[in-house]
C-alpha atoms as a PDB file:
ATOM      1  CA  UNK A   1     -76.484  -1.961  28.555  1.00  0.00           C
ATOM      2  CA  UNK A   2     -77.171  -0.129  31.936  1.00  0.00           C
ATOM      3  CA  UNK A   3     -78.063   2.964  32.869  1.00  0.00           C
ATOM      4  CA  UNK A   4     -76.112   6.840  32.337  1.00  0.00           C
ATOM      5  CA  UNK A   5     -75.654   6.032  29.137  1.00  0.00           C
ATOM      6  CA  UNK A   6     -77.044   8.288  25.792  1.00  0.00           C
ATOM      7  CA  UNK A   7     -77.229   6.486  22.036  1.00  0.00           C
ATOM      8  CA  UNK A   8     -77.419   8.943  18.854  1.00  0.00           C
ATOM      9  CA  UNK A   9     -79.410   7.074  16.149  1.00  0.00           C
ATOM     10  CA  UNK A  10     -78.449   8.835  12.736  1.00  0.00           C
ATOM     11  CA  UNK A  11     -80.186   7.222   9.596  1.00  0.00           C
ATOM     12  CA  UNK A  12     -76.782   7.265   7.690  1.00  0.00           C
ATOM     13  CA  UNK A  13     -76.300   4.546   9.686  1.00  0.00           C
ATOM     14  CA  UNK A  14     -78.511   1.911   8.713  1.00  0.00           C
ATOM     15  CA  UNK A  15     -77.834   3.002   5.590  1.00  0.00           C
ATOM     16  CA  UNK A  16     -74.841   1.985   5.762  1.00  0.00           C
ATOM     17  CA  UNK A  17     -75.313  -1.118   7.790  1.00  0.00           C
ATOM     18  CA  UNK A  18     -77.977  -2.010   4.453  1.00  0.00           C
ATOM     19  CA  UNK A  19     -74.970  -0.944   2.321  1.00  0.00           C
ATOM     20  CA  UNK A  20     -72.374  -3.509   4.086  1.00  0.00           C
ATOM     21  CA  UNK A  21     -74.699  -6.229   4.350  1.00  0.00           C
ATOM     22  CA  UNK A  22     -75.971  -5.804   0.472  1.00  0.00           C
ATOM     23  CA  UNK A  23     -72.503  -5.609  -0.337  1.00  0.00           C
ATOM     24  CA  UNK A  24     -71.373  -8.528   1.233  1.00  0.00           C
ATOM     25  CA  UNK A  25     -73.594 -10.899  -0.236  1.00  0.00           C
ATOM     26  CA  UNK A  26     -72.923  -9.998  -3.645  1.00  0.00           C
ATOM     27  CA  UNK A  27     -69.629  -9.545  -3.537  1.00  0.00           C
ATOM     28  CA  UNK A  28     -68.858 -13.660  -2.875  1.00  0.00           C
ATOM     29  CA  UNK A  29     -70.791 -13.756  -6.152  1.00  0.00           C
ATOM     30  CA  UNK A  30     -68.730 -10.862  -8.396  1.00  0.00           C
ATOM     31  CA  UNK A  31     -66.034 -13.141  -9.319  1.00  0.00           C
ATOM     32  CA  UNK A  32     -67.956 -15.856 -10.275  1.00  0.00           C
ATOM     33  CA  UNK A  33     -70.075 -13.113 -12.675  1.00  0.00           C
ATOM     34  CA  UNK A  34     -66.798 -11.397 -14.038  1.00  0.00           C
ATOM     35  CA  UNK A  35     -67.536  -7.980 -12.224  1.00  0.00           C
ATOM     36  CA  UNK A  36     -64.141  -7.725 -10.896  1.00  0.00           C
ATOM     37  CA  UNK A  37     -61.364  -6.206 -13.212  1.00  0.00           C
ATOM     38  CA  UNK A  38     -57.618  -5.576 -12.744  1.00  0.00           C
ATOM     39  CA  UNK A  39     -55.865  -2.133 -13.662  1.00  0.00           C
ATOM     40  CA  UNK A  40     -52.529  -1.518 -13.022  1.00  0.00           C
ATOM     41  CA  UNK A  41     -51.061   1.925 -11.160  1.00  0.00           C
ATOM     42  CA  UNK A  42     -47.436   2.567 -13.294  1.00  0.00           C
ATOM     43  CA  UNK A  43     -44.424   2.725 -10.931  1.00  0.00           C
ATOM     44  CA  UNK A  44     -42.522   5.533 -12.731  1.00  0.00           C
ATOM     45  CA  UNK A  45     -38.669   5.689 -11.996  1.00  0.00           C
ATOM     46  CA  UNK A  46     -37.928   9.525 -10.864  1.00  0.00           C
ATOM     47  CA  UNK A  47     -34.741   9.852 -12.812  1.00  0.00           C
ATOM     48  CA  UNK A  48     -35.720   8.678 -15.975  1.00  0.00           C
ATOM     49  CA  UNK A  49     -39.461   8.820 -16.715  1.00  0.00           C
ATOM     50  CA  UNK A  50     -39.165   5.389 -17.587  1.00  0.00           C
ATOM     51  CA  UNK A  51     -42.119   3.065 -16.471  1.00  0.00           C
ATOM     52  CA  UNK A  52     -40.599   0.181 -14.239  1.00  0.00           C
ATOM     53  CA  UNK A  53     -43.417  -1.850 -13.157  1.00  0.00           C
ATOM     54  CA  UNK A  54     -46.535  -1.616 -11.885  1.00  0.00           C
ATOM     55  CA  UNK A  55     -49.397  -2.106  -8.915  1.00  0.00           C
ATOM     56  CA  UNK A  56     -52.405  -4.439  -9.622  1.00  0.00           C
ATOM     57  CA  UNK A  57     -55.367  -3.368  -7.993  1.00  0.00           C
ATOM     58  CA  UNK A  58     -58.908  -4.497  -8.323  1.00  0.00           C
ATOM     59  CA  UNK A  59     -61.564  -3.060  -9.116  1.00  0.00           C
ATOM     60  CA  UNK A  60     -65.652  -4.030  -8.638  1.00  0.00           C
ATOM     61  CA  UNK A  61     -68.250  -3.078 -11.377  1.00  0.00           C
ATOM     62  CA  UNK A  62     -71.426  -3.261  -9.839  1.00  0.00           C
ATOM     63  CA  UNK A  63     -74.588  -4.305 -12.259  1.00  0.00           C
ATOM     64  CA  UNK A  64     -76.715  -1.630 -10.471  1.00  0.00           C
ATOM     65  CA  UNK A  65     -74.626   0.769  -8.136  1.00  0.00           C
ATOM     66  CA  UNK A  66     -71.569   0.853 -11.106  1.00  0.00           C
ATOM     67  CA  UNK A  67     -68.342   1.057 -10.220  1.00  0.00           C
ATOM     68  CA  UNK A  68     -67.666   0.547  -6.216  1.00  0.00           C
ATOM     69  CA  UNK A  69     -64.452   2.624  -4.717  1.00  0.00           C
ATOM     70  CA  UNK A  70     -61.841  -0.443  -3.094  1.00  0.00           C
ATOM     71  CA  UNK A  71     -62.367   1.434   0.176  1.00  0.00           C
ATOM     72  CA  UNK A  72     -65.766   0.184   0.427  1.00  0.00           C
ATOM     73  CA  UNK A  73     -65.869  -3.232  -0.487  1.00  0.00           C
ATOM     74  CA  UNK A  74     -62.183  -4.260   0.492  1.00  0.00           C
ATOM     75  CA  UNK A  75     -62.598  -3.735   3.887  1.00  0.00           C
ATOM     76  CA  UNK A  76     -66.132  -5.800   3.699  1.00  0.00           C
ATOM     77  CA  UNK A  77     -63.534  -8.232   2.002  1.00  0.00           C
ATOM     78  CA  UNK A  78     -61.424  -8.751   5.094  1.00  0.00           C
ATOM     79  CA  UNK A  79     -63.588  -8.475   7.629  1.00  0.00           C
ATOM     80  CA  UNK A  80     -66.032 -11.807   5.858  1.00  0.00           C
ATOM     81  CA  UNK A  81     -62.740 -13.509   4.679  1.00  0.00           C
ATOM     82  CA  UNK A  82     -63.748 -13.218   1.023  1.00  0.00           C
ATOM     83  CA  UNK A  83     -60.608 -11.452   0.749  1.00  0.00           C
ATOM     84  CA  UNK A  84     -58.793 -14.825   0.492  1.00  0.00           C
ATOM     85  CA  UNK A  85     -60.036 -16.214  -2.714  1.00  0.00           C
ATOM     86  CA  UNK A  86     -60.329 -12.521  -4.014  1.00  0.00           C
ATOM     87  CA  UNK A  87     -56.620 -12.504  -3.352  1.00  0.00           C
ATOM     88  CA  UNK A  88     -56.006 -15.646  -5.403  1.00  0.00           C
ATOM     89  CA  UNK A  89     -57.906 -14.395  -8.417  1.00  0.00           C
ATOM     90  CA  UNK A  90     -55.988 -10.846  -7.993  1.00  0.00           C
ATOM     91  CA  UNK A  91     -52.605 -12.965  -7.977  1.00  0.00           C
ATOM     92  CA  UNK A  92     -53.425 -15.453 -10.660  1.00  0.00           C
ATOM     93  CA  UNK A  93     -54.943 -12.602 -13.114  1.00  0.00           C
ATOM     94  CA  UNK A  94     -51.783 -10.052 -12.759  1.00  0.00           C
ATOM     95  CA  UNK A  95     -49.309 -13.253 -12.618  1.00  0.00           C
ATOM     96  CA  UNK A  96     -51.140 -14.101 -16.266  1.00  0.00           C
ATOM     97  CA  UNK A  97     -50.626 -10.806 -17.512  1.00  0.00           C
ATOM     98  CA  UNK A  98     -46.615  -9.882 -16.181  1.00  0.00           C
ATOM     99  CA  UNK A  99     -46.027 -12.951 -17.767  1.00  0.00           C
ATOM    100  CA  UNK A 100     -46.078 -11.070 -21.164  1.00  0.00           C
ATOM    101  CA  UNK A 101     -44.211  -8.048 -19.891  1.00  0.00           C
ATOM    102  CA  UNK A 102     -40.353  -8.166 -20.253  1.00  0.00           C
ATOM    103  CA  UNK A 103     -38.222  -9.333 -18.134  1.00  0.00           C
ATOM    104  CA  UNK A 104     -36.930  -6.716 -15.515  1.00  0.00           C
ATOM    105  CA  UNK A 105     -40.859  -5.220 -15.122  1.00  0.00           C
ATOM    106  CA  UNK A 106     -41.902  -5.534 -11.685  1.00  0.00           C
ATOM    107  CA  UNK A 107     -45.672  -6.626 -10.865  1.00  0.00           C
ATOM    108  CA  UNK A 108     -47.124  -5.498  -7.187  1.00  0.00           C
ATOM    109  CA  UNK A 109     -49.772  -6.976  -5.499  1.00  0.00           C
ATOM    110  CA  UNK A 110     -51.166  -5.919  -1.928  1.00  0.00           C
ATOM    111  CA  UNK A 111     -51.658  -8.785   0.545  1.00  0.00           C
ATOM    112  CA  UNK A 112     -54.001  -8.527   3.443  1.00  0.00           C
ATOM    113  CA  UNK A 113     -53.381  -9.721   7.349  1.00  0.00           C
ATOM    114  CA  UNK A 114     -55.893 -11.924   6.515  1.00  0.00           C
ATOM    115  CA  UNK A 115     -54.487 -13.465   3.568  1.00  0.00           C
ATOM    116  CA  UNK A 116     -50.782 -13.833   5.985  1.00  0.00           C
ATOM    117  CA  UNK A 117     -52.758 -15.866   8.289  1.00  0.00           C
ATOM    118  CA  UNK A 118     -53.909 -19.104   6.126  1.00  0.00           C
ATOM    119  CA  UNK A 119     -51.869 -21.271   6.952  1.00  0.00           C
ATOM    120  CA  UNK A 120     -50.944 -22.434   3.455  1.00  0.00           C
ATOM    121  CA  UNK A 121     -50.371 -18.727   2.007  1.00  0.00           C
ATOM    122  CA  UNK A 122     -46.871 -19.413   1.077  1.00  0.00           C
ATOM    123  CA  UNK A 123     -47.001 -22.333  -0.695  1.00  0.00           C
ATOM    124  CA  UNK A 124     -50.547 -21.176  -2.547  1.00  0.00           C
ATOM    125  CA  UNK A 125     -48.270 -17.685  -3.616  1.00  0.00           C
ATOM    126  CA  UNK A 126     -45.219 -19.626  -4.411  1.00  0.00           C
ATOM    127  CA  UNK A 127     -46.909 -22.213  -7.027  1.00  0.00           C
ATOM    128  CA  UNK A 128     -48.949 -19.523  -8.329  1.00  0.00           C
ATOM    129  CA  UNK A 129     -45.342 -17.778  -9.205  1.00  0.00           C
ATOM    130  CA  UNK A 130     -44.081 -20.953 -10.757  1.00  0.00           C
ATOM    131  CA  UNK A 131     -47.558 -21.706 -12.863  1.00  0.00           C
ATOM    132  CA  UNK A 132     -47.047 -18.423 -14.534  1.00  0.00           C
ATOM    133  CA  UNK A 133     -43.124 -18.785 -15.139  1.00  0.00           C
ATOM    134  CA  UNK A 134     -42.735 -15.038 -14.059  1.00  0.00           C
ATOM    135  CA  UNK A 135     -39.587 -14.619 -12.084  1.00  0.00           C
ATOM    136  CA  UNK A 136     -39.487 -14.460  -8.585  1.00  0.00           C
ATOM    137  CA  UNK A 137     -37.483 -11.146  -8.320  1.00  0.00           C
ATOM    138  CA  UNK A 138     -40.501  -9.547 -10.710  1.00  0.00           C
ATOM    139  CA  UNK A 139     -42.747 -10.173  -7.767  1.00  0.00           C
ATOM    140  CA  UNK A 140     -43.091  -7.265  -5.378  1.00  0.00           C
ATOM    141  CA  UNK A 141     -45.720  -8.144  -2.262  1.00  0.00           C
ATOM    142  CA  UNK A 142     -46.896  -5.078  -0.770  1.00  0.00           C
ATOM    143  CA  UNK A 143     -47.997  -5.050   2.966  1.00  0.00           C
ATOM    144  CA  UNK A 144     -49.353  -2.082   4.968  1.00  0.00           C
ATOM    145  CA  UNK A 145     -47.415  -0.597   8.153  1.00  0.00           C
ATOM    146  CA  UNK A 146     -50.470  -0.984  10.447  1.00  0.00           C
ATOM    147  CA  UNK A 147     -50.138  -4.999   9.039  1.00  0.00           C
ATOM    148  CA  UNK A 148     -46.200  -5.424   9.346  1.00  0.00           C
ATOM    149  CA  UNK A 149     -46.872  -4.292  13.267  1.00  0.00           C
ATOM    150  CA  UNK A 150     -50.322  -6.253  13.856  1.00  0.00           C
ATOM    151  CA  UNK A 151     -48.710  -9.392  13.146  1.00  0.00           C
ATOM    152  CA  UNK A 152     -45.259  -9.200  14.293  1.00  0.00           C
ATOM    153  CA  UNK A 153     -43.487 -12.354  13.960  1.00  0.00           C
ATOM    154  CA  UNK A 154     -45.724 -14.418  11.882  1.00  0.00           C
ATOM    155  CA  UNK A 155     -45.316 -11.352   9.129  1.00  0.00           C
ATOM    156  CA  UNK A 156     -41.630 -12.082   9.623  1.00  0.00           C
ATOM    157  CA  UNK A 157     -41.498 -15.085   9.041  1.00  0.00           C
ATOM    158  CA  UNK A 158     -44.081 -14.980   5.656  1.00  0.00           C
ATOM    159  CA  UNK A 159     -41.597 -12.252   4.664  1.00  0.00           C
ATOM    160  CA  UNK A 160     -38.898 -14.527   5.103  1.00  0.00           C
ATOM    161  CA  UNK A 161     -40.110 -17.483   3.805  1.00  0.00           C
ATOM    162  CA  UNK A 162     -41.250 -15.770   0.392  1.00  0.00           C
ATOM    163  CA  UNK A 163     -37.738 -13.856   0.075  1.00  0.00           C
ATOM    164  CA  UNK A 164     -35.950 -17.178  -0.019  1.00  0.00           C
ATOM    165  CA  UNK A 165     -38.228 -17.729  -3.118  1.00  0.00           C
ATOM    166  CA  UNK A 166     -36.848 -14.750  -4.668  1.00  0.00           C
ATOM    167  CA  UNK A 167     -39.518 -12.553  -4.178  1.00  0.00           C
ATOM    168  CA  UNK A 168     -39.276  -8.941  -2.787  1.00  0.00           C
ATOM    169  CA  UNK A 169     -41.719  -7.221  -0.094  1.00  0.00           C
ATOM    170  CA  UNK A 170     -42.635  -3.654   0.386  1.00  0.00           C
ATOM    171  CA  UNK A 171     -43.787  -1.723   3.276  1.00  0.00           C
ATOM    172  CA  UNK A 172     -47.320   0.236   2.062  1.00  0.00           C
ATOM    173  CA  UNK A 173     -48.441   3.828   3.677  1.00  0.00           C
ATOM    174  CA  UNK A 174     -45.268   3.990   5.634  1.00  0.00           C
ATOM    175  CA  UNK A 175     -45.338   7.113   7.197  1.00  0.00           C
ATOM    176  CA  UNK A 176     -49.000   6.895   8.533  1.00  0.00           C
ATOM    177  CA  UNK A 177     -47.799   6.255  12.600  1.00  0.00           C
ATOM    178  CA  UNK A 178     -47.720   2.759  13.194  1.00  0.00           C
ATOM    179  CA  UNK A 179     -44.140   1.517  12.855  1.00  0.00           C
ATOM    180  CA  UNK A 180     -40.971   2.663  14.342  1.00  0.00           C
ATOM    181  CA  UNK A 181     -37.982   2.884  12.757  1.00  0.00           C
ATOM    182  CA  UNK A 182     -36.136  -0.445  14.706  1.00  0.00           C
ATOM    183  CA  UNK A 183     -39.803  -2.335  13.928  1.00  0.00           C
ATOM    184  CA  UNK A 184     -38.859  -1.666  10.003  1.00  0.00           C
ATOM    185  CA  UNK A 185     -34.775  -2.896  10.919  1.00  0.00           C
ATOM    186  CA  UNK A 186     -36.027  -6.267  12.149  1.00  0.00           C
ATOM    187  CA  UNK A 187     -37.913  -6.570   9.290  1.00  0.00           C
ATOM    188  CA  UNK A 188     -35.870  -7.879   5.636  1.00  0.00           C
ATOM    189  CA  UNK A 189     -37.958  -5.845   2.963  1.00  0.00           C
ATOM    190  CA  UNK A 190     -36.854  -4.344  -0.017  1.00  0.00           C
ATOM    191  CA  UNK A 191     -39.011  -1.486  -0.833  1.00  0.00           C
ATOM    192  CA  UNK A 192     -40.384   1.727   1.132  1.00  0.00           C
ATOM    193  CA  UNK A 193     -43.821   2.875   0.114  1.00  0.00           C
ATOM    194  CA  UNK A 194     -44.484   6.641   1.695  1.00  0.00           C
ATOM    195  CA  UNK A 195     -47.692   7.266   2.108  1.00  0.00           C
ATOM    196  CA  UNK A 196     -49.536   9.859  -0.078  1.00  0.00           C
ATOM    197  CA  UNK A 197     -50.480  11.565   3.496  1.00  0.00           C
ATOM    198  CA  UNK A 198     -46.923  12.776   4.291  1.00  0.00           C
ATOM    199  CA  UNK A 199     -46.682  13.255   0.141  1.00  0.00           C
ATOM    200  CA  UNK A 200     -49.728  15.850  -0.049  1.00  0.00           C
ATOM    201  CA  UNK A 201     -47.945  18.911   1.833  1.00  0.00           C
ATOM    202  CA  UNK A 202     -44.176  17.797   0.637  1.00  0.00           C
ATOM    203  CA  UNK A 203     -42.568  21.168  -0.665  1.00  0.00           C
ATOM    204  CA  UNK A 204     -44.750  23.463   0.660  1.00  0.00           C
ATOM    205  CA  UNK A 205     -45.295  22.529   4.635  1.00  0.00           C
ATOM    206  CA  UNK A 206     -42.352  22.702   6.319  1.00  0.00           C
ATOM    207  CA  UNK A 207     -43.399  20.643   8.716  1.00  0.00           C
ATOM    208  CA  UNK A 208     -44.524  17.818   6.298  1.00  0.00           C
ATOM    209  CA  UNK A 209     -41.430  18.196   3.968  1.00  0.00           C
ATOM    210  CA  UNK A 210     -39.286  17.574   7.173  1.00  0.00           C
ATOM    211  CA  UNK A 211     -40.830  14.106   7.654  1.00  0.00           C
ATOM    212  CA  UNK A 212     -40.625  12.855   4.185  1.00  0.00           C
ATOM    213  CA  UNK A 213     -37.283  14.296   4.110  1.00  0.00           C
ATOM    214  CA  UNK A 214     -36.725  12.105   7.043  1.00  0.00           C
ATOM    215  CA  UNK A 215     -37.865   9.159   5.932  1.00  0.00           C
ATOM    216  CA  UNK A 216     -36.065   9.294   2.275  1.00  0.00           C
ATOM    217  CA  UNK A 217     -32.991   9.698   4.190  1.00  0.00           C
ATOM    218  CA  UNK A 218     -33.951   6.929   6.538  1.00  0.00           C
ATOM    219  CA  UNK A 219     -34.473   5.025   3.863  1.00  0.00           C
ATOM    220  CA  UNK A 220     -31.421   5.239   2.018  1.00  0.00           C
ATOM    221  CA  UNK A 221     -29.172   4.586   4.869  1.00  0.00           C
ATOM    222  CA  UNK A 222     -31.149   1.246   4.975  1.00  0.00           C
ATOM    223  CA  UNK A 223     -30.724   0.489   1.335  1.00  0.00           C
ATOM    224  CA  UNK A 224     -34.033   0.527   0.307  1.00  0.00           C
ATOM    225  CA  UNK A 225     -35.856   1.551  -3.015  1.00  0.00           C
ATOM    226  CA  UNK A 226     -38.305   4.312  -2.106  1.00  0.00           C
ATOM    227  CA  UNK A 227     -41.711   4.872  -3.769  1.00  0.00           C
ATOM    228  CA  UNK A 228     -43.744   8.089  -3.093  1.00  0.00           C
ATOM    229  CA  UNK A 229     -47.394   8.164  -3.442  1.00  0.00           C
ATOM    230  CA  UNK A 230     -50.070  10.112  -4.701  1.00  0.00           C
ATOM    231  CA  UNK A 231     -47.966  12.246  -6.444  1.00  0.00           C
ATOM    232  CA  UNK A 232     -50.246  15.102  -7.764  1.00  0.00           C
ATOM    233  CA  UNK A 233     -48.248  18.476  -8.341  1.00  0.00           C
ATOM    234  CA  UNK A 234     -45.260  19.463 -10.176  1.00  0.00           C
ATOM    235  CA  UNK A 235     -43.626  20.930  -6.799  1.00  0.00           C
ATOM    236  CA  UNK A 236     -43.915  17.166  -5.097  1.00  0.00           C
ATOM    237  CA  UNK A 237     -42.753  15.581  -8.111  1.00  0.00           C
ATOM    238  CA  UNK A 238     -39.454  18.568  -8.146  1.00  0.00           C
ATOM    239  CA  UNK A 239     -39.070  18.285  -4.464  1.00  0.00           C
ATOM    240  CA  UNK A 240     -39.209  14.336  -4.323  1.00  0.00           C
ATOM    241  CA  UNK A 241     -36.115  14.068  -6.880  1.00  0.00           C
ATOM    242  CA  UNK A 242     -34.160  16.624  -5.507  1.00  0.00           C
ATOM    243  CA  UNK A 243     -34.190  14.953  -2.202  1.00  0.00           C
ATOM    244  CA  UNK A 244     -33.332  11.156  -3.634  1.00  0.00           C
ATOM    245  CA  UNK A 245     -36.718   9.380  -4.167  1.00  0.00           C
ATOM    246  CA  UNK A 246     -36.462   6.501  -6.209  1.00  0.00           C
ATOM    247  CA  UNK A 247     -39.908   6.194  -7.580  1.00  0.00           C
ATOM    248  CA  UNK A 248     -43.337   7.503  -7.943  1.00  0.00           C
ATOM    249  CA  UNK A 249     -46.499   6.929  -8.455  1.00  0.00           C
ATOM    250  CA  UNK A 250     -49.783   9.024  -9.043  1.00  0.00           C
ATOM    251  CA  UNK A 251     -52.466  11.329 -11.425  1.00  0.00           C
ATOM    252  CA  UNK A 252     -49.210  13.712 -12.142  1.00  0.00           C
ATOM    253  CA  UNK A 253     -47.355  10.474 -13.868  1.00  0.00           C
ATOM    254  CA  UNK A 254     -50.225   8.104 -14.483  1.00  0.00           C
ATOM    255  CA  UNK A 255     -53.825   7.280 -13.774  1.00  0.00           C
ATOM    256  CA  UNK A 256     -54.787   3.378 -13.247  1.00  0.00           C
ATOM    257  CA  UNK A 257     -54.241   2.037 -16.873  1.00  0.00           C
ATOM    258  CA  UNK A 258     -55.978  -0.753 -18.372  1.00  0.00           C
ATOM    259  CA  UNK A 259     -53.291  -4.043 -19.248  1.00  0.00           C
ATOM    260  CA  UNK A 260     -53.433  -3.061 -22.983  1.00  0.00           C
ATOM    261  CA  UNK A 261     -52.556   0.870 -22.252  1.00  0.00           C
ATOM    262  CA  UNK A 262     -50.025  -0.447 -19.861  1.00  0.00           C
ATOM    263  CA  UNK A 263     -48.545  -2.364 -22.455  1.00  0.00           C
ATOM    264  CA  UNK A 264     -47.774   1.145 -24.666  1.00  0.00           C
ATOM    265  CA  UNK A 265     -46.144   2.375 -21.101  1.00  0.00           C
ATOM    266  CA  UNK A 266     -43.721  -0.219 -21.333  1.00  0.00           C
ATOM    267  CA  UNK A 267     -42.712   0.275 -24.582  1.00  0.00           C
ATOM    268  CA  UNK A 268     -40.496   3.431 -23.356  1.00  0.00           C
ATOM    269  CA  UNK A 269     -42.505   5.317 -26.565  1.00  0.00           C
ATOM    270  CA  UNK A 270     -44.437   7.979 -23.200  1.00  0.00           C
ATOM    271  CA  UNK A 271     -41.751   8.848 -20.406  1.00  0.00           C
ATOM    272  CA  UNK A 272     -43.073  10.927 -17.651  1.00  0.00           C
ATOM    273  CA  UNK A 273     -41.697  14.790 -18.382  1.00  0.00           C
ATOM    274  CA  UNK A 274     -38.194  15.591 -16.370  1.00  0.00           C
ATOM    275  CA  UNK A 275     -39.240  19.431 -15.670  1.00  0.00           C
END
């Protein structure tokens, strides 16, 4: 590569190059093996304790390493394009189940750049939709920040496309750096997901309660539900509802819940404590 130039070998790394390349390989064959599961993060309205919907997210039981964190093998996901027909089985198992939730209960489902560029995303997330007979207005797409400013118009225009459906979009880990307040105006979502980063110090750094201040109040003058993440202490969860937020979601109100424990959620029988 030339000469000046200094390269620090650490073994972590090709253990983690063995890691990535292991992983890869068997992950094309976890769905086909039934190692991948769905469990559903509760959205929890902040007035009412009431459970409004929920987040599907997957996760990957490994037959020797046991259960693999998303960050690890999602990313591997994207970067091989296995994230595409991992997406479709995400969509078509939490379609399945919000079919037998009630009317009203919103299902979310993260969608990855990668899954925005196929050409024939739409039309794949739109039939999927109508196969399950779940309303359109149930559906809630979730896309990050960094993705709604990586692909610009095209992400427009999938937003737009899948709105005239009747479906509704949200903005993930906003707050994180990437978008600008006139990027999220020329954008038609519906939802405002803060990101658990500008969450973590809200009501007790005064620095970090200013910006999530600032974005709830952002927010609202746009007319957009707000979600708060990664909602952990009884001082966010006070300081979050005195300031407006709509919903939340995190260990304080709910761990990931299995479809069946869900199910009791959405009954109305356990509402999240007020105090």
């Amino acid at each position: 590569a030339g000469k000046g130039q200094i390269r620090i070998f650490d073994p972590a790394m090709r253990l983690a190059a063995t890691k990535h390349l292991e992983y890869r390989s068997e992950l094309s064959s976890a769905l086909e093996q039934d190692q991948l599961r769905l469990v559903y993060m509760p959205f929890v309205d902040l007035r009412t304790g009431q459970v409004t919907g929920a987040e599907a997210l997957v996760r990957w039981h490994h037959p020797e390493h046991g259960d693999i964190p998303a960050s690890e093998f999602i990313p591997i996901a994207e970067r091989s394009g296995l994230i595409v027909p991992m997406g479709e089985w995400v969509l078509d198992q939490a379609l399945a189940q919000a079919a037998r939730w009630r009317p009203g209960l919103y299902l979310s489902v993260n969608v990855s750049a990668v899954q925005i560029r196929q050409p024939d995303f739409v039309e794949r997330f739109v039939e999927a939709v109508d196969r399950h007979r779940v309303p359109p207005g149930d559906v809630v797409i979730e896309i990050t920040e960094t993705t709604l400013v990586d692909e610009g118009d095209r992400a427009t225009e999938t937003i737009n496309r899948l709105r005239e459906e009747g479906l509704r979009f949200a903005v993930d880990d906003y707050g994180s750096g990437y978008c600008s307040l006139s990027q999220l105006q020329r954008h038609p979502v519906d939802l405002l997901k803060i990101d658990r980063a500008a969450i973590e110090e809200f009501g007790s750094d005064p620095q970090g309660s200013t910006l999530t201040r600032t974005i709830l109040q952002m927010a609202d003058s746009l007319e957009l539900l707000t979600v708060a993440e990664g909602i952990e202490t009884s001082v966010q969860l006070r300081e979050l509802r005195r300031h407006g937020c709509d919903v939340g979601q995190g260990y304080l109100l709910s761990r990931p819940l299995e479809a069946h424990a869900l199910a009791r959620r959405f009954s109305g029988a356990e509402p999240v404590a007020a105090s």
